[in-house]
PDB file of N, CA and C in Angstrom:
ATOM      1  N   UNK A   1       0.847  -1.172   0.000  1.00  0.00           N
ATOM      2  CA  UNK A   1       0.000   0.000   0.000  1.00  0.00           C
ATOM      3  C   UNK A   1       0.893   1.236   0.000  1.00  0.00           C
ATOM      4  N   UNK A   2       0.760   1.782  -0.896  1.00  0.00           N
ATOM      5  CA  UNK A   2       1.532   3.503  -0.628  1.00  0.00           C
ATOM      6  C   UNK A   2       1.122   4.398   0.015  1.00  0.00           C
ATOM      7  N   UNK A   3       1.977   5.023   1.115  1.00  0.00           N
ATOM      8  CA  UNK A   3       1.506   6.035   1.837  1.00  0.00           C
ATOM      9  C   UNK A   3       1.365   7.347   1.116  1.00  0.00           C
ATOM     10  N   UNK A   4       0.289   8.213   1.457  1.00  0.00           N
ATOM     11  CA  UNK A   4       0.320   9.130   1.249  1.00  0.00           C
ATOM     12  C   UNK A   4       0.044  10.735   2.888  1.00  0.00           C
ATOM     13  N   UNK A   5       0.844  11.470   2.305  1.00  0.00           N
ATOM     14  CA  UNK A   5       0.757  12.322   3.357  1.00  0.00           C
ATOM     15  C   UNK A   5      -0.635  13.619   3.778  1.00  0.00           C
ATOM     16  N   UNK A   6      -0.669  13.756   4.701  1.00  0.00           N
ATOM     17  CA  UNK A   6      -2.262  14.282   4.618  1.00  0.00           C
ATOM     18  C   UNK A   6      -2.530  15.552   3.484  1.00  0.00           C
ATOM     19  N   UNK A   7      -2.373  16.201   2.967  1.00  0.00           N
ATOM     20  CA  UNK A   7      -2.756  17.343   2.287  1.00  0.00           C
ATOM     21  C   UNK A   7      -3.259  16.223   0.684  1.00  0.00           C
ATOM     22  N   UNK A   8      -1.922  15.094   0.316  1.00  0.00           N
ATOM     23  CA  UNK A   8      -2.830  14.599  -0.438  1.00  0.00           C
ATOM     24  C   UNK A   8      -3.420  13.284  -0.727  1.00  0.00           C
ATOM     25  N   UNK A   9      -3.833  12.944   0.425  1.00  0.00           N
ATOM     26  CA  UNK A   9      -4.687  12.171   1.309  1.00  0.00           C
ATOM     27  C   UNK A   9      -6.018  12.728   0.482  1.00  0.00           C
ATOM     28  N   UNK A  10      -6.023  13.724   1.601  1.00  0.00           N
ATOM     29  CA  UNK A  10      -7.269  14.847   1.306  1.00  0.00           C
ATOM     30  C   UNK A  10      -7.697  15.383  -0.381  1.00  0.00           C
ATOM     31  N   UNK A  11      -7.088  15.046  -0.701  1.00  0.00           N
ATOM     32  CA  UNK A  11      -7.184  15.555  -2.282  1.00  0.00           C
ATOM     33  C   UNK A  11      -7.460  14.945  -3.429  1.00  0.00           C
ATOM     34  N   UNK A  12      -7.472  13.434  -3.007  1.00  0.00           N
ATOM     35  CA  UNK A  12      -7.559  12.216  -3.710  1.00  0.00           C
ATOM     36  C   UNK A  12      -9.429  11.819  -4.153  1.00  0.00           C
ATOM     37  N   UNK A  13      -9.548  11.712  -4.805  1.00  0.00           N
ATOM     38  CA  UNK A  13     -10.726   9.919  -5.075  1.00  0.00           C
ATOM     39  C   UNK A  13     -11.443  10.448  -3.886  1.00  0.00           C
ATOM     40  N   UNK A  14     -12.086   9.576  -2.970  1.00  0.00           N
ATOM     41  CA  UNK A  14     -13.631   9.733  -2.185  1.00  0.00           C
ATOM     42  C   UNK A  14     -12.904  10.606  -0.928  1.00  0.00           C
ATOM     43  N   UNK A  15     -11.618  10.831  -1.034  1.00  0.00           N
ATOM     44  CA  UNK A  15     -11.638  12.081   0.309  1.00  0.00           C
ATOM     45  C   UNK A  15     -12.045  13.487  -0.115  1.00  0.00           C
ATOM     46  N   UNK A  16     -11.399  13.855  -1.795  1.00  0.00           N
ATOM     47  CA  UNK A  16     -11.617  14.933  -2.400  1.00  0.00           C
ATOM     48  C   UNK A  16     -13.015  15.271  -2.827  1.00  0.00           C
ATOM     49  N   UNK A  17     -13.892  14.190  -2.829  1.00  0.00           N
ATOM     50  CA  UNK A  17     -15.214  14.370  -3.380  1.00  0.00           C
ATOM     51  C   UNK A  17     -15.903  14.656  -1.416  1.00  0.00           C
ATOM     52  N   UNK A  18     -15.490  13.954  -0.693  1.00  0.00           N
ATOM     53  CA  UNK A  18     -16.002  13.972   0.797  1.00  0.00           C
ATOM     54  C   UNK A  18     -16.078  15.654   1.341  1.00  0.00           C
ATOM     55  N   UNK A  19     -14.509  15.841   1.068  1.00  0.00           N
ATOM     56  CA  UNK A  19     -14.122  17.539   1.325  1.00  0.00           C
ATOM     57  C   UNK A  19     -15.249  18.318   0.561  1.00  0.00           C
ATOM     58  N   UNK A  20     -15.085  18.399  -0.522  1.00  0.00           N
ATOM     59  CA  UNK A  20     -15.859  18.761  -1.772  1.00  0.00           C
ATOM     60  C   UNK A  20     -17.590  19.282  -1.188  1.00  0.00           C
ATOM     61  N   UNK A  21     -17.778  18.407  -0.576  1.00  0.00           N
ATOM     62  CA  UNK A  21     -19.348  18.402   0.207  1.00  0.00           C
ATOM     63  C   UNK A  21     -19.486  18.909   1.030  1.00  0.00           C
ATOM     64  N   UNK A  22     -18.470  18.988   1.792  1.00  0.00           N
ATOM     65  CA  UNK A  22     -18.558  20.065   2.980  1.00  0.00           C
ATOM     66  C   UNK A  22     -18.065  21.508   3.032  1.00  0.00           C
ATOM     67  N   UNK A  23     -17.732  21.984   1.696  1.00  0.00           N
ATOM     68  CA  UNK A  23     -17.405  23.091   1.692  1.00  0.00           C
ATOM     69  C   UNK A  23     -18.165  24.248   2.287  1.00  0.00           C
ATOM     70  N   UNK A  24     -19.684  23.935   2.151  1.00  0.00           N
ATOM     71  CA  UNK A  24     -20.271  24.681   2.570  1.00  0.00           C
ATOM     72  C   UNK A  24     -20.367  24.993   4.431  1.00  0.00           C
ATOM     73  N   UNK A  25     -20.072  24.139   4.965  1.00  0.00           N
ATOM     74  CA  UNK A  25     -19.856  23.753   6.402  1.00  0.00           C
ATOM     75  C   UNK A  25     -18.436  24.420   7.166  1.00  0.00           C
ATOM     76  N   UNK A  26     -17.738  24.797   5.931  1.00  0.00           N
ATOM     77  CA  UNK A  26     -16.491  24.967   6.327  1.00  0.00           C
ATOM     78  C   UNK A  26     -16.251  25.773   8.254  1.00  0.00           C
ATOM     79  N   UNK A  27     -17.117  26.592   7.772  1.00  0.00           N
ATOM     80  CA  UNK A  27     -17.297  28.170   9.286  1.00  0.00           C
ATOM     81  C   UNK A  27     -17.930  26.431  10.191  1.00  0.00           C
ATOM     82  N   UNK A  28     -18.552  25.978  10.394  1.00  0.00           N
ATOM     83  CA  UNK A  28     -19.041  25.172  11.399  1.00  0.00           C
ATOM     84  C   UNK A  28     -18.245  24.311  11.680  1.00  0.00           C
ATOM     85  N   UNK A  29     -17.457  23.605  11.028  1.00  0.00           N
ATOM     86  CA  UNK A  29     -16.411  22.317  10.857  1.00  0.00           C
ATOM     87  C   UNK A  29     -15.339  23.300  11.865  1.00  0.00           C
ATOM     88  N   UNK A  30     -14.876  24.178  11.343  1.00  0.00           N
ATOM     89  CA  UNK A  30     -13.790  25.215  11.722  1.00  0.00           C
ATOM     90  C   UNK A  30     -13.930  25.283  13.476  1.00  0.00           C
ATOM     91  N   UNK A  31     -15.402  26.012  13.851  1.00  0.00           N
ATOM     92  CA  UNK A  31     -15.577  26.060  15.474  1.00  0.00           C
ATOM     93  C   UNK A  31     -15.629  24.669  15.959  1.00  0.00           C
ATOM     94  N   UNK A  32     -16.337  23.559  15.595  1.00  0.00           N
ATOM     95  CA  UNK A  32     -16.323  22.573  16.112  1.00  0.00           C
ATOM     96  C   UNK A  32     -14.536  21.884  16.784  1.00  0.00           C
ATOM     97  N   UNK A  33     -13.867  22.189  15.555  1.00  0.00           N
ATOM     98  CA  UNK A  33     -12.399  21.263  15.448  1.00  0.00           C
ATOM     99  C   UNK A  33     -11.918  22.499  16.490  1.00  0.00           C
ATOM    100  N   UNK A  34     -11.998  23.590  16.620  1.00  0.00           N
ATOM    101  CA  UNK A  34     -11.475  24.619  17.571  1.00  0.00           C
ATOM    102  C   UNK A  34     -11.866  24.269  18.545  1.00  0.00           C
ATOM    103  N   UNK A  35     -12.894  23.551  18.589  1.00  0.00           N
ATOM    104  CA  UNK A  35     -13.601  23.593  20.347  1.00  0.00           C
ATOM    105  C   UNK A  35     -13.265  22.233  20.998  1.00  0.00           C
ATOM    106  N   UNK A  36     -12.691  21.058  19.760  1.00  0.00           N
ATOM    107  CA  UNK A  36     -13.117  20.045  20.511  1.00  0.00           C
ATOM    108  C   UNK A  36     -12.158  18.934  20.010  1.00  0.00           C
ATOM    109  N   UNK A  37     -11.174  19.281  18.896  1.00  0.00           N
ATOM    110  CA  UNK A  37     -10.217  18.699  17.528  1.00  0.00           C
ATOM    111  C   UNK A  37     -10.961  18.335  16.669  1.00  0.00           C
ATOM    112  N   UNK A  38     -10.564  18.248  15.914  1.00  0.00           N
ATOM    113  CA  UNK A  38     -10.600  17.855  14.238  1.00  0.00           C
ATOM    114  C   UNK A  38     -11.398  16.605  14.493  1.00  0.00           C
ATOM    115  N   UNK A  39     -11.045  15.415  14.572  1.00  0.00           N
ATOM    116  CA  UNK A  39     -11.938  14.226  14.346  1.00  0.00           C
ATOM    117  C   UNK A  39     -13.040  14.063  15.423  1.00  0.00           C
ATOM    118  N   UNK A  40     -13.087  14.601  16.730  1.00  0.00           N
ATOM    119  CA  UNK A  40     -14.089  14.856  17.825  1.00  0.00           C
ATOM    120  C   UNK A  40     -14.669  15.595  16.968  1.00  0.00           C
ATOM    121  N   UNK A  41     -14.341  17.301  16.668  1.00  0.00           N
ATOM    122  CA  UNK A  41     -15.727  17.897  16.130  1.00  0.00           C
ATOM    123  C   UNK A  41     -16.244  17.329  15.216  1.00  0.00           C
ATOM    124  N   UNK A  42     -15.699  16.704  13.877  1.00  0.00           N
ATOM    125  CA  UNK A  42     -16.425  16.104  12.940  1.00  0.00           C
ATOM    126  C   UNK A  42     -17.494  15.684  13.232  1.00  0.00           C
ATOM    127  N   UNK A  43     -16.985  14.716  14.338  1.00  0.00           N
ATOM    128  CA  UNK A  43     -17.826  13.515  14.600  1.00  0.00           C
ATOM    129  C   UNK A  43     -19.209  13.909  15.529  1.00  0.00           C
ATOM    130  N   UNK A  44     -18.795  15.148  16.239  1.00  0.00           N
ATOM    131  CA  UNK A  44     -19.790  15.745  17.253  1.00  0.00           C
ATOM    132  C   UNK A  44     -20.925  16.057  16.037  1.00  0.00           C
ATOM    133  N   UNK A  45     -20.594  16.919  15.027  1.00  0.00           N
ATOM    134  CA  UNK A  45     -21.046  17.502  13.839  1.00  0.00           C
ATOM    135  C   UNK A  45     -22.069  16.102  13.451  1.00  0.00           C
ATOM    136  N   UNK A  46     -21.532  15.056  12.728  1.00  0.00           N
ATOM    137  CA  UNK A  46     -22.079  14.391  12.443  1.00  0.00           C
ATOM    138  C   UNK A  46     -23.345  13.956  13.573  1.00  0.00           C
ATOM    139  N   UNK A  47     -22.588  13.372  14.473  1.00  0.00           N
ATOM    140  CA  UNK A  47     -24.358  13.330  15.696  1.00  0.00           C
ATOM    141  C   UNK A  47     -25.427  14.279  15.645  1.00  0.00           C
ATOM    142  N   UNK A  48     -24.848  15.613  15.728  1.00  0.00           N
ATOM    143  CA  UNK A  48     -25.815  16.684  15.619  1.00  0.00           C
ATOM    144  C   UNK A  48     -26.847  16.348  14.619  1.00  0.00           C
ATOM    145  N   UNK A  49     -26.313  16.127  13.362  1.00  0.00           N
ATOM    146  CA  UNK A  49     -26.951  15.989  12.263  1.00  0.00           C
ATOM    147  C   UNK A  49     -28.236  14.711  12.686  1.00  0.00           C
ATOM    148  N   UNK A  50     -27.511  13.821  12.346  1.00  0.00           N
ATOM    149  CA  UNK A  50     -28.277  12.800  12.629  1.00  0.00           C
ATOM    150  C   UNK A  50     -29.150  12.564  13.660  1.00  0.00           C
ATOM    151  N   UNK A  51     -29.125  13.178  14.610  1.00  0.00           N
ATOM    152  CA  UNK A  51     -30.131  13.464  16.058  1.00  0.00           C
ATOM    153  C   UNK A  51     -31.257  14.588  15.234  1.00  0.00           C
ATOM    154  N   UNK A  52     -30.947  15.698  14.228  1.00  0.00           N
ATOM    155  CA  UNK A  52     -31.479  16.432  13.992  1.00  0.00           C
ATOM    156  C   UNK A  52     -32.795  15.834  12.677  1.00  0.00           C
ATOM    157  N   UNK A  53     -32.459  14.807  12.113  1.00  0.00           N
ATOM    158  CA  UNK A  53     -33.228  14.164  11.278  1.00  0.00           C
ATOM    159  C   UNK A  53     -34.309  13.457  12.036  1.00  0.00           C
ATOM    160  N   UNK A  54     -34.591  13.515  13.653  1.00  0.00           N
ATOM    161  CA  UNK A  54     -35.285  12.985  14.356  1.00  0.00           C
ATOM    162  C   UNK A  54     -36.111  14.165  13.967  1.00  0.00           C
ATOM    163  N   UNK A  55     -36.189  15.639  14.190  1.00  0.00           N
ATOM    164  CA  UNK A  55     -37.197  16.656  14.039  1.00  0.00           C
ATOM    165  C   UNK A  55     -37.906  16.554  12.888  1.00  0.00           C
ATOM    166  N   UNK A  56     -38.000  15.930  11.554  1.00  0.00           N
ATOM    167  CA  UNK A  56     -37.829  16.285  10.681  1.00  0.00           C
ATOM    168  C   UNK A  56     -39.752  15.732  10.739  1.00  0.00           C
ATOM    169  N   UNK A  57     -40.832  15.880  10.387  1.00  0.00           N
ATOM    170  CA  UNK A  57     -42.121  16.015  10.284  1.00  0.00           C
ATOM    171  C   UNK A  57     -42.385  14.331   9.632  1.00  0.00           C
ATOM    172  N   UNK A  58     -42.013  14.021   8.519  1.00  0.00           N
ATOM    173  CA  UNK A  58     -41.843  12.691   8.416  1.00  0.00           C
ATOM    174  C   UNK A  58     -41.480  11.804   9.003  1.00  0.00           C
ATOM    175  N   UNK A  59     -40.240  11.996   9.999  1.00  0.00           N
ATOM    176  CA  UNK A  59     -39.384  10.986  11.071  1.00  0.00           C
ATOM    177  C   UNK A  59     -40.234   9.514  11.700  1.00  0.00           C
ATOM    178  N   UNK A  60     -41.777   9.925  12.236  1.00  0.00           N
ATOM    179  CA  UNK A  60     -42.257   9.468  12.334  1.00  0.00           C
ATOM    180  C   UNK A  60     -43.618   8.296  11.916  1.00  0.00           C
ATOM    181  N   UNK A  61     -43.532   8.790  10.567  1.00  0.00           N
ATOM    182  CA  UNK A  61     -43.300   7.792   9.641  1.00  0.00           C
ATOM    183  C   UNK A  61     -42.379   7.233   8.545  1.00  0.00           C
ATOM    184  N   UNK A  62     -41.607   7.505   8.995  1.00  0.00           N
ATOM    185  CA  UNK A  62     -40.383   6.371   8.276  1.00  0.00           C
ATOM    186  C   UNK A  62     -40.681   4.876   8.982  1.00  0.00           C
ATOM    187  N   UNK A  63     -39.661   4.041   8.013  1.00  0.00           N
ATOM    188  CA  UNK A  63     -39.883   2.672   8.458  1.00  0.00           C
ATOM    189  C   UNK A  63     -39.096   2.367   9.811  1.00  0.00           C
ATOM    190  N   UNK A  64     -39.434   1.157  10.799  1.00  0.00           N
ATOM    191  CA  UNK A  64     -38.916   0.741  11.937  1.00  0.00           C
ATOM    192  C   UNK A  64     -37.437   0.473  11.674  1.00  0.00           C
ATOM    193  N   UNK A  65     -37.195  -0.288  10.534  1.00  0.00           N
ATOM    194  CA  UNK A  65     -35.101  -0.502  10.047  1.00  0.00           C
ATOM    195  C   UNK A  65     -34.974   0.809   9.732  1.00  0.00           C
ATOM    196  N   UNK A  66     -35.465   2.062   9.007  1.00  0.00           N
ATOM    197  CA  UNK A  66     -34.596   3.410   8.573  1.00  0.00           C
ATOM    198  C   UNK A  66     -34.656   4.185  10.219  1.00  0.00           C
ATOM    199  N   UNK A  67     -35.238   4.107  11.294  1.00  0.00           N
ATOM    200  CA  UNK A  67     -35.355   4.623  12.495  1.00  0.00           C
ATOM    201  C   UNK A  67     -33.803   4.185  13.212  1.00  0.00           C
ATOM    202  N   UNK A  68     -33.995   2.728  13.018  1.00  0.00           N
ATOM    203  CA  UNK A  68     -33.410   1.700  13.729  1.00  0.00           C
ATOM    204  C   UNK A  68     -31.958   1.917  13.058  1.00  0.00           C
ATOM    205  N   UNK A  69     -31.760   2.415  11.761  1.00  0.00           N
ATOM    206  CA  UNK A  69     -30.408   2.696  11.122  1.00  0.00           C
ATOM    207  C   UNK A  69     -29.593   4.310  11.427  1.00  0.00           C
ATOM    208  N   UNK A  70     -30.645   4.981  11.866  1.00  0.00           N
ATOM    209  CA  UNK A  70     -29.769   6.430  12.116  1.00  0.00           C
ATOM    210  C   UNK A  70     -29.641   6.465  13.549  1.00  0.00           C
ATOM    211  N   UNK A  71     -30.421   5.672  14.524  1.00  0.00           N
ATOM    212  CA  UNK A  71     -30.041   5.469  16.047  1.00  0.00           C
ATOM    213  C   UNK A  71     -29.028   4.701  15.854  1.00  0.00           C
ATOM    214  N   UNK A  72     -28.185   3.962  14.902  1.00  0.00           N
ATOM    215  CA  UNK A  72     -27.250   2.919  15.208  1.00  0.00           C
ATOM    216  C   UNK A  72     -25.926   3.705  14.912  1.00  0.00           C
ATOM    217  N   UNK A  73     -26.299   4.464  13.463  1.00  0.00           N
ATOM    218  CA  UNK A  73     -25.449   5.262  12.744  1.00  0.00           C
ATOM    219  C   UNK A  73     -24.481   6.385  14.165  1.00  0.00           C
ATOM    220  N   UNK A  74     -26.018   7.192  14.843  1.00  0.00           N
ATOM    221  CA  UNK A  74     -25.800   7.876  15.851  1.00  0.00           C
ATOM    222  C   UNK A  74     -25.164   7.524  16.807  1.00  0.00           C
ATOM    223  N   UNK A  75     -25.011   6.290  17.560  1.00  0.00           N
ATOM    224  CA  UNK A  75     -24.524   5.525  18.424  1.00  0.00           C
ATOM    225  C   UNK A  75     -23.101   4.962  18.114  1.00  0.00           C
ATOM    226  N   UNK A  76     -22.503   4.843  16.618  1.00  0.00           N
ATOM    227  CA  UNK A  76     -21.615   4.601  16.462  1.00  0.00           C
ATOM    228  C   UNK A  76     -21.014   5.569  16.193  1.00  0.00           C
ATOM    229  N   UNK A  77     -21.349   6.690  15.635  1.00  0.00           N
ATOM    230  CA  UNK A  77     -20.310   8.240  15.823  1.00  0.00           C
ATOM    231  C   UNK A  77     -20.128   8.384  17.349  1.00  0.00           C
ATOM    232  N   UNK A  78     -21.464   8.556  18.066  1.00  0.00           N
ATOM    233  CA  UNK A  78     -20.655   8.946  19.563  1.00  0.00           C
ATOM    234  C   UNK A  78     -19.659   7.959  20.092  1.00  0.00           C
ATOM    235  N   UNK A  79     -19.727   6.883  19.609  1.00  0.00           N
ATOM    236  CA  UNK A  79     -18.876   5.710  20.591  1.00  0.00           C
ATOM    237  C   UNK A  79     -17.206   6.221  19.849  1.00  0.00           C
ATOM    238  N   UNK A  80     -17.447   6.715  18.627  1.00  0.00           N
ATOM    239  CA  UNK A  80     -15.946   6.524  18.123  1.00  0.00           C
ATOM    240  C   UNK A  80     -15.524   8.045  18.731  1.00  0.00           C
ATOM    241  N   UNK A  81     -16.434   8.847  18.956  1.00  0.00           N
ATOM    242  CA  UNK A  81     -16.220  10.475  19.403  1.00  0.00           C
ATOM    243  C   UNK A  81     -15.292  10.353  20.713  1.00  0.00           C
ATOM    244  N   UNK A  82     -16.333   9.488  21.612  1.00  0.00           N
ATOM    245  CA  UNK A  82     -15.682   9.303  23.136  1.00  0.00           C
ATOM    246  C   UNK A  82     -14.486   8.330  23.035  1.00  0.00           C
ATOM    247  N   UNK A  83     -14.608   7.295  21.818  1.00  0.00           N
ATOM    248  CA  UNK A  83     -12.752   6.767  22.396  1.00  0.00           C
ATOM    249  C   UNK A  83     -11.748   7.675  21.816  1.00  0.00           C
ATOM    250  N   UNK A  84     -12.151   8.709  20.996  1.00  0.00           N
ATOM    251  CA  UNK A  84     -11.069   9.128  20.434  1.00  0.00           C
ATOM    252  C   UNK A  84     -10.768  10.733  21.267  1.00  0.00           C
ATOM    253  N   UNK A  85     -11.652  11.249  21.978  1.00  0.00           N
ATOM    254  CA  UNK A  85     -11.645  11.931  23.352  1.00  0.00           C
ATOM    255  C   UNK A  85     -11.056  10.952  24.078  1.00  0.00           C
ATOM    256  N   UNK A  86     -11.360  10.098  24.842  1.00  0.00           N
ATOM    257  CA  UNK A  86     -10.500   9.269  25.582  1.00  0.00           C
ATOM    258  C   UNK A  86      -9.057   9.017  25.291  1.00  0.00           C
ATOM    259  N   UNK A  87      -8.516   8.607  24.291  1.00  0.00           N
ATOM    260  CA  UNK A  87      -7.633   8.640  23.873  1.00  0.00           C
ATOM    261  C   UNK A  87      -6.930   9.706  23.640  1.00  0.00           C
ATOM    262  N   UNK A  88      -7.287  11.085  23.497  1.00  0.00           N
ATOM    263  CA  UNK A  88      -6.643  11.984  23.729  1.00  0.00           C
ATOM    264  C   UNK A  88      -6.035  12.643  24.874  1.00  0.00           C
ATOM    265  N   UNK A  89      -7.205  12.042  26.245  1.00  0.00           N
ATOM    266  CA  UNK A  89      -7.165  12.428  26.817  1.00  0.00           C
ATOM    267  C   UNK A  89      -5.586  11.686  27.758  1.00  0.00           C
ATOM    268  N   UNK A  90      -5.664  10.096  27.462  1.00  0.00           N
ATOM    269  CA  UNK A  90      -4.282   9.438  28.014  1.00  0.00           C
ATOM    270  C   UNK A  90      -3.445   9.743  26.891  1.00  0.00           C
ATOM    271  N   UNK A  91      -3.041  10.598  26.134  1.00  0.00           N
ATOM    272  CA  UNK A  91      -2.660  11.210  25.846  1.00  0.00           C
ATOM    273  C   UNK A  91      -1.777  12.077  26.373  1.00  0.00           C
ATOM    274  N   UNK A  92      -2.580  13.083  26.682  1.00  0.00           N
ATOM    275  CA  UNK A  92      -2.127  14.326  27.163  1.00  0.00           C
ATOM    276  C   UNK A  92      -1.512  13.931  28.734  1.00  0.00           C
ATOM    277  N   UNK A  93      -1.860  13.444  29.473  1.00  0.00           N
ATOM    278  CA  UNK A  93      -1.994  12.604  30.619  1.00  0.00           C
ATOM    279  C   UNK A  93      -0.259  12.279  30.399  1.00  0.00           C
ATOM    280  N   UNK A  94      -0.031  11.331  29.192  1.00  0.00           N
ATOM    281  CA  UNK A  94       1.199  10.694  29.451  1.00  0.00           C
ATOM    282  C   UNK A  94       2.253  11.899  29.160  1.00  0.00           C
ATOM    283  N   UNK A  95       2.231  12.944  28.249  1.00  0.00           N
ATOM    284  CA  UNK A  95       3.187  13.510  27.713  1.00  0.00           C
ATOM    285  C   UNK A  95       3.301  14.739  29.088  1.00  0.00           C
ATOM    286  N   UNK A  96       2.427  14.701  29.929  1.00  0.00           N
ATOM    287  CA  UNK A  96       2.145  15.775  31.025  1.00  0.00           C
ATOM    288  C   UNK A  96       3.044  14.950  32.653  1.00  0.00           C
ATOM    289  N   UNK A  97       3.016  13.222  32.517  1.00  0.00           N
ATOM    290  CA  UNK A  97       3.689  12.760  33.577  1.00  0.00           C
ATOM    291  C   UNK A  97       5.247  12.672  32.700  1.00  0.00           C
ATOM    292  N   UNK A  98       5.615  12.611  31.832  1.00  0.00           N
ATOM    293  CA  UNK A  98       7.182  12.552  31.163  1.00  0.00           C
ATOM    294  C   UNK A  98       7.948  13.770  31.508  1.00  0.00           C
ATOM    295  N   UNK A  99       8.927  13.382  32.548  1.00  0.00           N
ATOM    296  CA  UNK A  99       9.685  14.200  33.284  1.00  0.00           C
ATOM    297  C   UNK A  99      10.785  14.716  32.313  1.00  0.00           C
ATOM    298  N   UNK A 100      11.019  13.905  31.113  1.00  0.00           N
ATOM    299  CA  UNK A 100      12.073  13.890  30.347  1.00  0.00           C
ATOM    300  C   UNK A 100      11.195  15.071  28.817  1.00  0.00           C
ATOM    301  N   UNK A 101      11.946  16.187  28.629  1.00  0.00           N
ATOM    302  CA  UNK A 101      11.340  16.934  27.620  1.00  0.00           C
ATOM    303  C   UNK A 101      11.104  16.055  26.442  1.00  0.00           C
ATOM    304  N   UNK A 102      12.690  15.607  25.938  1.00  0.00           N
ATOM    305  CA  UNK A 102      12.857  14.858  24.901  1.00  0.00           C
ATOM    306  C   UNK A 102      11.863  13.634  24.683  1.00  0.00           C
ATOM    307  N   UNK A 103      11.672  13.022  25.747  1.00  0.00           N
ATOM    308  CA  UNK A 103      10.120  12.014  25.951  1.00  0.00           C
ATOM    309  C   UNK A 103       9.547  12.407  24.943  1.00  0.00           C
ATOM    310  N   UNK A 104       8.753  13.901  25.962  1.00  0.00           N
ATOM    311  CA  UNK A 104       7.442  14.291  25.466  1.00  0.00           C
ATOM    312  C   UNK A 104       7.831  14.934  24.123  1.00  0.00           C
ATOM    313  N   UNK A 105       8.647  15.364  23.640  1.00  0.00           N
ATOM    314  CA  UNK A 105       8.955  15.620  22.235  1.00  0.00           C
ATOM    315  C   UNK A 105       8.330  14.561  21.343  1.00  0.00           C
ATOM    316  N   UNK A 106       8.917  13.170  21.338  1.00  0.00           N
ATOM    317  CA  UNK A 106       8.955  12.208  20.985  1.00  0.00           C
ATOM    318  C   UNK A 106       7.685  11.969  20.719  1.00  0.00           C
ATOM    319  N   UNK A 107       7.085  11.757  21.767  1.00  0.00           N
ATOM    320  CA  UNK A 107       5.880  11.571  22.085  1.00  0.00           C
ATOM    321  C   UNK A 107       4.750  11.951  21.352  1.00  0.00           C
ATOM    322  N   UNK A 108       4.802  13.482  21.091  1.00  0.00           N
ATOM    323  CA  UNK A 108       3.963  14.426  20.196  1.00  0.00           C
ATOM    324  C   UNK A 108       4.157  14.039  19.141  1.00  0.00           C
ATOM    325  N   UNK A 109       5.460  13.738  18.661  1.00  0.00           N
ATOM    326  CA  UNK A 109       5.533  13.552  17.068  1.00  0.00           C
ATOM    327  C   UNK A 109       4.933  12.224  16.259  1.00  0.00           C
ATOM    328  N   UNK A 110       4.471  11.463  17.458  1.00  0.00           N
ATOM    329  CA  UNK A 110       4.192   9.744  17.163  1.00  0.00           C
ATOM    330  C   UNK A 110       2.125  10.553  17.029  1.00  0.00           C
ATOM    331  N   UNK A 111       1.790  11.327  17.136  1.00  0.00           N
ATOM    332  CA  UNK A 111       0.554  11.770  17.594  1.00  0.00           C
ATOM    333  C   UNK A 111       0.321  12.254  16.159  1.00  0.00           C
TER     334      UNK A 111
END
């Protein structure tokens, strides 16, 4: 598999068409990742959304599997939101007990 580095990661096939879609979101994507990082806000973003398709006047008649698919959808963004908060959080945790600078240098750059 060839690596590629993030700028053109992002620029490629279904990431460039993904980006592409959210252009319009950009100002919201922007406060979210400020408030919370980059893959937390996404992902906060995304719940929002999908909690918000509950309001929607039809919601309640949709079918029992399309109900049953955006509560699952929803449930699996927050679960990946909170390990990847969690994980930030022993994170920060470890590079904050490393008495040694060079450690925590190290450390950041593996991040």
């Amino acid at each position: 598999m060839e690596a590629y580095d993030d700028a053109t990661f992002f620029t490629l096939g279904v990431g460039a068409t993904a980006e592409a879609g959210l252009a319009t979101l950009t100002p919201l994507i922007e406060y979210y990742e400020r408030e919370m990082g980059e893959l937390p806000g996404r992902l906060m973003m995304a719940a929002s959304f999908l909690e918000d398709i509950k309001l929607m006047d039809r919601w309640n008649s949709e079918s029992p599997e399309a109900q049953a698919a955006v509560e699952q959808a929803k449930a699996l963004v927050v679960s990946v939101m909170v390990r990847l908060l969690h994980a930030q959080q022993e994170c920060s945790c470890a590079l904050e007990s490393d008495g040694d600078a060079g450690g925590a240098e190290q450390k950041k750059e593996r991040m």
